[in-house]
N, C-alpha and C. Protein backbone atom coordinates (compact mmCIF):
# COMPACT_ATOMS: atom_id res chain seq x y z
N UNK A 1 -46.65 -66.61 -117.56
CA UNK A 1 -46.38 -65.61 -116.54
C UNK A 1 -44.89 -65.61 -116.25
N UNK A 2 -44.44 -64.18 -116.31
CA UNK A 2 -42.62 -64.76 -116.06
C UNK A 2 -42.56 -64.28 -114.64
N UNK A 3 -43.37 -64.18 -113.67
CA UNK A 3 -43.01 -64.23 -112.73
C UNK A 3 -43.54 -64.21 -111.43
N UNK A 4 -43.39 -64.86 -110.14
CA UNK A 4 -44.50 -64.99 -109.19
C UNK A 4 -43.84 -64.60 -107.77
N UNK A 5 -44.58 -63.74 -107.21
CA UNK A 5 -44.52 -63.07 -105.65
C UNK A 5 -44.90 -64.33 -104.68
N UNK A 6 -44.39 -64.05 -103.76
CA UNK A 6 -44.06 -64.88 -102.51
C UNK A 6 -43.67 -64.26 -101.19
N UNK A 7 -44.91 -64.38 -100.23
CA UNK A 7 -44.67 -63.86 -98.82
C UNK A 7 -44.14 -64.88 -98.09
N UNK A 8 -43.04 -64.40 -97.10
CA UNK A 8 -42.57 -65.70 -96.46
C UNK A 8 -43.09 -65.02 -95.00
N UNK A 9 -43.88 -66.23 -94.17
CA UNK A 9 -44.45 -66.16 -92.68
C UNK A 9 -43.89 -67.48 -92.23
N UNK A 10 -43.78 -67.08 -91.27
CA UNK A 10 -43.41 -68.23 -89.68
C UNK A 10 -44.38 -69.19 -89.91
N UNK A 11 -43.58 -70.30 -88.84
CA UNK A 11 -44.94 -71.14 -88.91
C UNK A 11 -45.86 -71.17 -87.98
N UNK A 12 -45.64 -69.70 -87.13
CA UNK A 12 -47.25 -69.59 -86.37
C UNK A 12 -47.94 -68.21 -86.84
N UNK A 13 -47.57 -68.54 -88.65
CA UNK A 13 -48.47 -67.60 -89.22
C UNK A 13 -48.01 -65.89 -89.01
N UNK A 14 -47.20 -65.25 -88.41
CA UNK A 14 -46.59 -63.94 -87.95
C UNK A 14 -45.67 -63.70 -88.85
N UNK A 15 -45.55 -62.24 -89.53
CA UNK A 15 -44.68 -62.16 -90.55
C UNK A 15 -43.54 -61.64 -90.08
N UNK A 16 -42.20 -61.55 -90.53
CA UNK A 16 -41.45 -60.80 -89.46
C UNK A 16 -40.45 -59.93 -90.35
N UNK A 17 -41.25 -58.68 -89.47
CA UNK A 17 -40.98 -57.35 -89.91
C UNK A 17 -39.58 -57.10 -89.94
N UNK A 18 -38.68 -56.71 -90.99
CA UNK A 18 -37.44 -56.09 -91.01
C UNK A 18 -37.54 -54.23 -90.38
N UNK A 19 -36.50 -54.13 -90.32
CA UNK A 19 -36.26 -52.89 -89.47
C UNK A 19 -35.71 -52.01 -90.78
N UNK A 20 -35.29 -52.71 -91.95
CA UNK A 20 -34.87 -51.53 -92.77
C UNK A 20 -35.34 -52.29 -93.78
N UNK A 21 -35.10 -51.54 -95.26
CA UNK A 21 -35.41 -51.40 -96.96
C UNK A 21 -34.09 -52.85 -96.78
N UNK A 22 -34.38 -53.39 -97.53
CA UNK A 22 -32.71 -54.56 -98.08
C UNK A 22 -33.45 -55.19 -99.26
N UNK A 23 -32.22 -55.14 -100.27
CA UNK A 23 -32.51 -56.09 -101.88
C UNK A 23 -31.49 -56.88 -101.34
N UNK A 24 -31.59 -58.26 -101.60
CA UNK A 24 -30.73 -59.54 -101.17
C UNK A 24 -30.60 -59.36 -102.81
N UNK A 25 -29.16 -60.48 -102.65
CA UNK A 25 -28.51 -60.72 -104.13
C UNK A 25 -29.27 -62.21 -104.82
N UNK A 26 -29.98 -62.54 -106.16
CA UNK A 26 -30.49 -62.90 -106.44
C UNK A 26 -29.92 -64.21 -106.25
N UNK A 27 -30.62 -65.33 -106.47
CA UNK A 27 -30.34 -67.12 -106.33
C UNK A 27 -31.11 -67.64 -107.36
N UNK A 28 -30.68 -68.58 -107.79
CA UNK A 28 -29.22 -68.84 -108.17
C UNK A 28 -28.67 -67.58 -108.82
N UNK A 29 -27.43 -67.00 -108.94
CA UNK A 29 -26.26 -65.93 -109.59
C UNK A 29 -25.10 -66.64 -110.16
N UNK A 30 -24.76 -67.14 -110.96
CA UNK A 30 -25.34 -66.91 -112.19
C UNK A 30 -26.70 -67.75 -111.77
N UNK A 31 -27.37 -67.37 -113.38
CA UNK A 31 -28.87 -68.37 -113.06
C UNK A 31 -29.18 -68.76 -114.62
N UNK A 32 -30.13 -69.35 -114.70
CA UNK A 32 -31.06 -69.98 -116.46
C UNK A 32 -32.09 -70.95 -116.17
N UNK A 33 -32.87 -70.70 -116.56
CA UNK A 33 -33.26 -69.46 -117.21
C UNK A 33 -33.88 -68.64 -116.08
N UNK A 34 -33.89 -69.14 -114.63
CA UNK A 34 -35.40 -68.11 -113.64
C UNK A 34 -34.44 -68.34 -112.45
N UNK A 35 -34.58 -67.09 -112.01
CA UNK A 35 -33.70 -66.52 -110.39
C UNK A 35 -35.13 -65.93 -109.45
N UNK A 36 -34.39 -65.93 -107.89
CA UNK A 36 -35.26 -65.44 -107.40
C UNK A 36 -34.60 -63.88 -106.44
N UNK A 37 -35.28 -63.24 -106.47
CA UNK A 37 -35.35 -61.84 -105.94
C UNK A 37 -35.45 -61.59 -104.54
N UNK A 38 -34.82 -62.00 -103.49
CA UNK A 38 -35.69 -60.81 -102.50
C UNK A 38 -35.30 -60.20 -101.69
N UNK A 39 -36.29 -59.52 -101.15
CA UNK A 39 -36.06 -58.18 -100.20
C UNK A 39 -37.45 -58.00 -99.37
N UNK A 40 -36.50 -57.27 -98.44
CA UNK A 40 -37.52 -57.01 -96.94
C UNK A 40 -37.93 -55.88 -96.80
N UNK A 41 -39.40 -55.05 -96.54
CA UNK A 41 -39.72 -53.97 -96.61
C UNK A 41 -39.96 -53.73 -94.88
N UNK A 42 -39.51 -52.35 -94.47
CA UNK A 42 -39.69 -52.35 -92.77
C UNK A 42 -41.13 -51.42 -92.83
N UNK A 43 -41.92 -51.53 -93.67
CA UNK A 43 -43.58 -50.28 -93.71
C UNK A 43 -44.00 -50.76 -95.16
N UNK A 44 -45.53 -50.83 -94.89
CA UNK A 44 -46.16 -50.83 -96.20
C UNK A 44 -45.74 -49.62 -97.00
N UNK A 45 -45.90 -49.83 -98.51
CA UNK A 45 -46.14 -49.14 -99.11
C UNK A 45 -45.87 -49.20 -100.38
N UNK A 46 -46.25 -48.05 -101.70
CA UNK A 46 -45.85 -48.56 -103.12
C UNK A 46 -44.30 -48.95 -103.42
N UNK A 47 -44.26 -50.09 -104.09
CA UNK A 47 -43.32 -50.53 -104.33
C UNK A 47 -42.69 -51.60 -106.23
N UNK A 48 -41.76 -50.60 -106.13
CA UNK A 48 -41.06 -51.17 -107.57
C UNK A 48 -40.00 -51.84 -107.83
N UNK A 49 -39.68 -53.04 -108.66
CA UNK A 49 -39.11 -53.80 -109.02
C UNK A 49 -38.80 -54.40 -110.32
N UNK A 50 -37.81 -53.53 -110.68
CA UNK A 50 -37.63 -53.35 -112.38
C UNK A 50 -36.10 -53.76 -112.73
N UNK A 51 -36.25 -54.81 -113.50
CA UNK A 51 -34.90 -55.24 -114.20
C UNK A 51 -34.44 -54.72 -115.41
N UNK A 52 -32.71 -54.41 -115.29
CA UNK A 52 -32.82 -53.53 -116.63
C UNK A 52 -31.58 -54.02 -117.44
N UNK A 53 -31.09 -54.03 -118.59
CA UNK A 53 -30.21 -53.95 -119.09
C UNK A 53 -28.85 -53.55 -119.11
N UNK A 54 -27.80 -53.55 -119.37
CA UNK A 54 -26.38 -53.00 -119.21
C UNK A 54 -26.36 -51.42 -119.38
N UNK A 55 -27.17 -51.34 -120.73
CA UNK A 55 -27.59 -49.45 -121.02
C UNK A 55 -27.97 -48.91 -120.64
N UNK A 56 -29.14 -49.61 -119.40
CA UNK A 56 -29.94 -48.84 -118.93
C UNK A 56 -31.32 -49.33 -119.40
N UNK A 57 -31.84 -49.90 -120.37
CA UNK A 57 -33.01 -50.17 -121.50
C UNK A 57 -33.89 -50.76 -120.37
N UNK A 58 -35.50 -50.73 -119.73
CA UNK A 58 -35.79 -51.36 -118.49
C UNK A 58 -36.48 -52.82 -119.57
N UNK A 59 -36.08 -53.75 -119.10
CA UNK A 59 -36.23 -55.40 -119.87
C UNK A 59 -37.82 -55.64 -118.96
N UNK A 60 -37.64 -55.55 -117.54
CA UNK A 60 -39.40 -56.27 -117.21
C UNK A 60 -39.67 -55.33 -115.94
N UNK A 61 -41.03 -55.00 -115.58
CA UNK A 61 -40.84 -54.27 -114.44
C UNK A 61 -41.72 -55.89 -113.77
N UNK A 62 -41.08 -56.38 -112.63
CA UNK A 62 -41.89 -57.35 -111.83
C UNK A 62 -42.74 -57.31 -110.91
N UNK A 63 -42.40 -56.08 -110.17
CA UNK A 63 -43.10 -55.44 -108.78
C UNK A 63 -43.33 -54.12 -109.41
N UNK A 64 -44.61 -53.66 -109.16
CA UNK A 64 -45.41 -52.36 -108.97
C UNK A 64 -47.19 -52.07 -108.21
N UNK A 65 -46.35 -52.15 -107.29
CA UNK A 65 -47.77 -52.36 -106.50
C UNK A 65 -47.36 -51.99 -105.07
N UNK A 66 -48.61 -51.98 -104.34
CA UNK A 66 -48.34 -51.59 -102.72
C UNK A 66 -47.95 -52.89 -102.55
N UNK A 67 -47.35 -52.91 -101.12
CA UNK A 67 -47.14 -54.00 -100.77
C UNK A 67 -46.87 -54.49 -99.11
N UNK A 68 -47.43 -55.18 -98.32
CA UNK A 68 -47.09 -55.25 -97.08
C UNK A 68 -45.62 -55.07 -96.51
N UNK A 69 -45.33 -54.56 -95.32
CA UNK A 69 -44.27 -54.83 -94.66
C UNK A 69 -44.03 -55.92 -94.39
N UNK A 70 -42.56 -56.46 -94.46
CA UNK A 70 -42.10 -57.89 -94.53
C UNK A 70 -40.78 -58.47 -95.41
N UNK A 71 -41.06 -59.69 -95.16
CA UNK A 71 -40.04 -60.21 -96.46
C UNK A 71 -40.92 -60.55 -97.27
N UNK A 72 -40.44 -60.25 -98.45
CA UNK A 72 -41.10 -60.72 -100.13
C UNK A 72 -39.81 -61.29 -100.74
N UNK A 73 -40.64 -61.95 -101.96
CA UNK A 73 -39.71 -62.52 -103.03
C UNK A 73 -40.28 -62.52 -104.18
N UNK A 74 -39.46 -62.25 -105.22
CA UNK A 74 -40.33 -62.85 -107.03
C UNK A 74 -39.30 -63.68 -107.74
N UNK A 75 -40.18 -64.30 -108.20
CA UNK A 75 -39.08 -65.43 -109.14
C UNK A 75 -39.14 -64.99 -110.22
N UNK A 76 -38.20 -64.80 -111.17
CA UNK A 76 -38.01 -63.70 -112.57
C UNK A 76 -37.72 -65.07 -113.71
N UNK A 77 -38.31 -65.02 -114.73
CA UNK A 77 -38.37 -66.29 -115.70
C UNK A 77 -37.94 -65.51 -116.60
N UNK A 78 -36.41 -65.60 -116.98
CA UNK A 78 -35.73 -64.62 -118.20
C UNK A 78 -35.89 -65.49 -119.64
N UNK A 79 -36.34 -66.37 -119.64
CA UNK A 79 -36.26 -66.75 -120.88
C UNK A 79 -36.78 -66.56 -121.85
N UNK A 80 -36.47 -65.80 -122.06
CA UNK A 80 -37.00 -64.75 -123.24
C UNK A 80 -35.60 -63.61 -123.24
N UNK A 81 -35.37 -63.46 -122.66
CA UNK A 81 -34.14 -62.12 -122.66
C UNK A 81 -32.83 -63.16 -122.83
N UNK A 82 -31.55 -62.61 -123.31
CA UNK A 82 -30.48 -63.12 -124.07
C UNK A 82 -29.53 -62.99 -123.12
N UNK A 83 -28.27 -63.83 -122.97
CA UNK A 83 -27.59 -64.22 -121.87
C UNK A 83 -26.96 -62.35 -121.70
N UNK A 84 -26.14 -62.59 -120.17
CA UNK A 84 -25.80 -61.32 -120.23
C UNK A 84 -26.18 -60.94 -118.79
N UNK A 85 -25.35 -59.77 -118.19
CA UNK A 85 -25.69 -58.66 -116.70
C UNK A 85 -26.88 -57.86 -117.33
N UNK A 86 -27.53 -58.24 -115.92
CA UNK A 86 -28.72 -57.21 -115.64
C UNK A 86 -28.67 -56.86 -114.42
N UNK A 87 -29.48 -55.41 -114.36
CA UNK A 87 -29.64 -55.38 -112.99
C UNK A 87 -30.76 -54.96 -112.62
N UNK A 88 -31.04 -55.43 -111.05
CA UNK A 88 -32.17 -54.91 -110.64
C UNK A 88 -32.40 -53.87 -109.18
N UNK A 89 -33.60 -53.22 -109.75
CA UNK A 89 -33.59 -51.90 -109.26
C UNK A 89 -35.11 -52.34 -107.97
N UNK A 90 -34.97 -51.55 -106.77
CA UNK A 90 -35.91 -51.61 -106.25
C UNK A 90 -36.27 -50.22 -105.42
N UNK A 91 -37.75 -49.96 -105.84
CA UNK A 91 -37.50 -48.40 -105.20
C UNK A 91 -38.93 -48.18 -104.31
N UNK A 92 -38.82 -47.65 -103.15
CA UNK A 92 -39.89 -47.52 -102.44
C UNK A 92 -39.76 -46.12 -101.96
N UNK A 93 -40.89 -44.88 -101.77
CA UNK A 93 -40.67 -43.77 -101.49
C UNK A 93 -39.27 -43.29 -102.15
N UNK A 94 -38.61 -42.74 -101.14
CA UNK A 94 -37.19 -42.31 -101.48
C UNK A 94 -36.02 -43.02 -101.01
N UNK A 95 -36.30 -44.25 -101.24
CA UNK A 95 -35.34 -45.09 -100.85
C UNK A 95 -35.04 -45.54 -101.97
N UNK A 96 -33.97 -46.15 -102.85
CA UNK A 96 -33.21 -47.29 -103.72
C UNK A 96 -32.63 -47.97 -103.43
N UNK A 97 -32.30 -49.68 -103.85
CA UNK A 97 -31.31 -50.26 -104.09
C UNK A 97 -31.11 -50.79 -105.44
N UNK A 98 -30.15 -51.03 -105.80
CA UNK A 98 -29.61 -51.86 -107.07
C UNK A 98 -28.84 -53.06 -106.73
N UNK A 99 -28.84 -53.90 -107.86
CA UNK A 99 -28.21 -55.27 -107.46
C UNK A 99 -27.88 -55.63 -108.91
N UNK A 100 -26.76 -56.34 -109.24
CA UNK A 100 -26.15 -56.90 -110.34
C UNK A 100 -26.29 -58.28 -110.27
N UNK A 101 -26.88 -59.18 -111.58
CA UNK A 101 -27.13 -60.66 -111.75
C UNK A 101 -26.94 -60.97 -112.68
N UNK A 102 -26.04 -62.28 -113.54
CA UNK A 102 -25.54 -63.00 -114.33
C UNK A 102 -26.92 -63.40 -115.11
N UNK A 103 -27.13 -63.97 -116.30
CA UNK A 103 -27.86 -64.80 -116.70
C UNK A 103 -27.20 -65.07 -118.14
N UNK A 104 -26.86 -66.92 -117.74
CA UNK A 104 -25.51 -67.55 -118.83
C UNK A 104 -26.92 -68.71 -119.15
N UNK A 105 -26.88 -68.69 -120.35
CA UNK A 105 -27.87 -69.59 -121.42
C UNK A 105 -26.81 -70.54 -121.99
């Protein structure tokens, strides 16, 4: 599996809702071979998370699915893809962000 979702809750169990869309910059940056992703959604709903190449070429989509309001995270296991900038895209309704990440082998 190259990659695994992660809800982060308090520790009296309460998730805590962001007020806007945000892609955080991935950790470790640079990274090797597996970084982690995340971002805070302020409303449920369908949601995508697709890493792509320098050209444009899309390398993995990680997130496609509904998804609660909150903070999320995915841990992305590149090993398999060849050192080099990628970036990742996250799109909900009509909202986007993009984010640029290293991966040195």
């Amino acid at each position: 599996r190259a990659f695994d979702l992660v809800d982060a809750i308090d520790d009296e169990g309460i998730v805590n809702v962001p007020t806007k869309m945000q892609l955080h910059q991935n950790y470790p940056n640079p990274f090797n071979p597996q970084t982690t992703i995340g971002f805070n959604l302020p409303v449920a709903g369908q949601v995508s998370l697709t890493v792509y190449n320098t050209i444009g070429q899309k390398i993995v989509t990680l997130v496609d699915q509904q998804m609660k309001a909150g903070e999320h995270s995915v841990i992305w296991n590149a090993s398999s893809v060849s050192s080099g900038i990628y970036f990742y895209k996250i799109q909900m309704d009509n909202r986007v962000q993009v984010r640029k990440m290293v991966l040195l082998k």
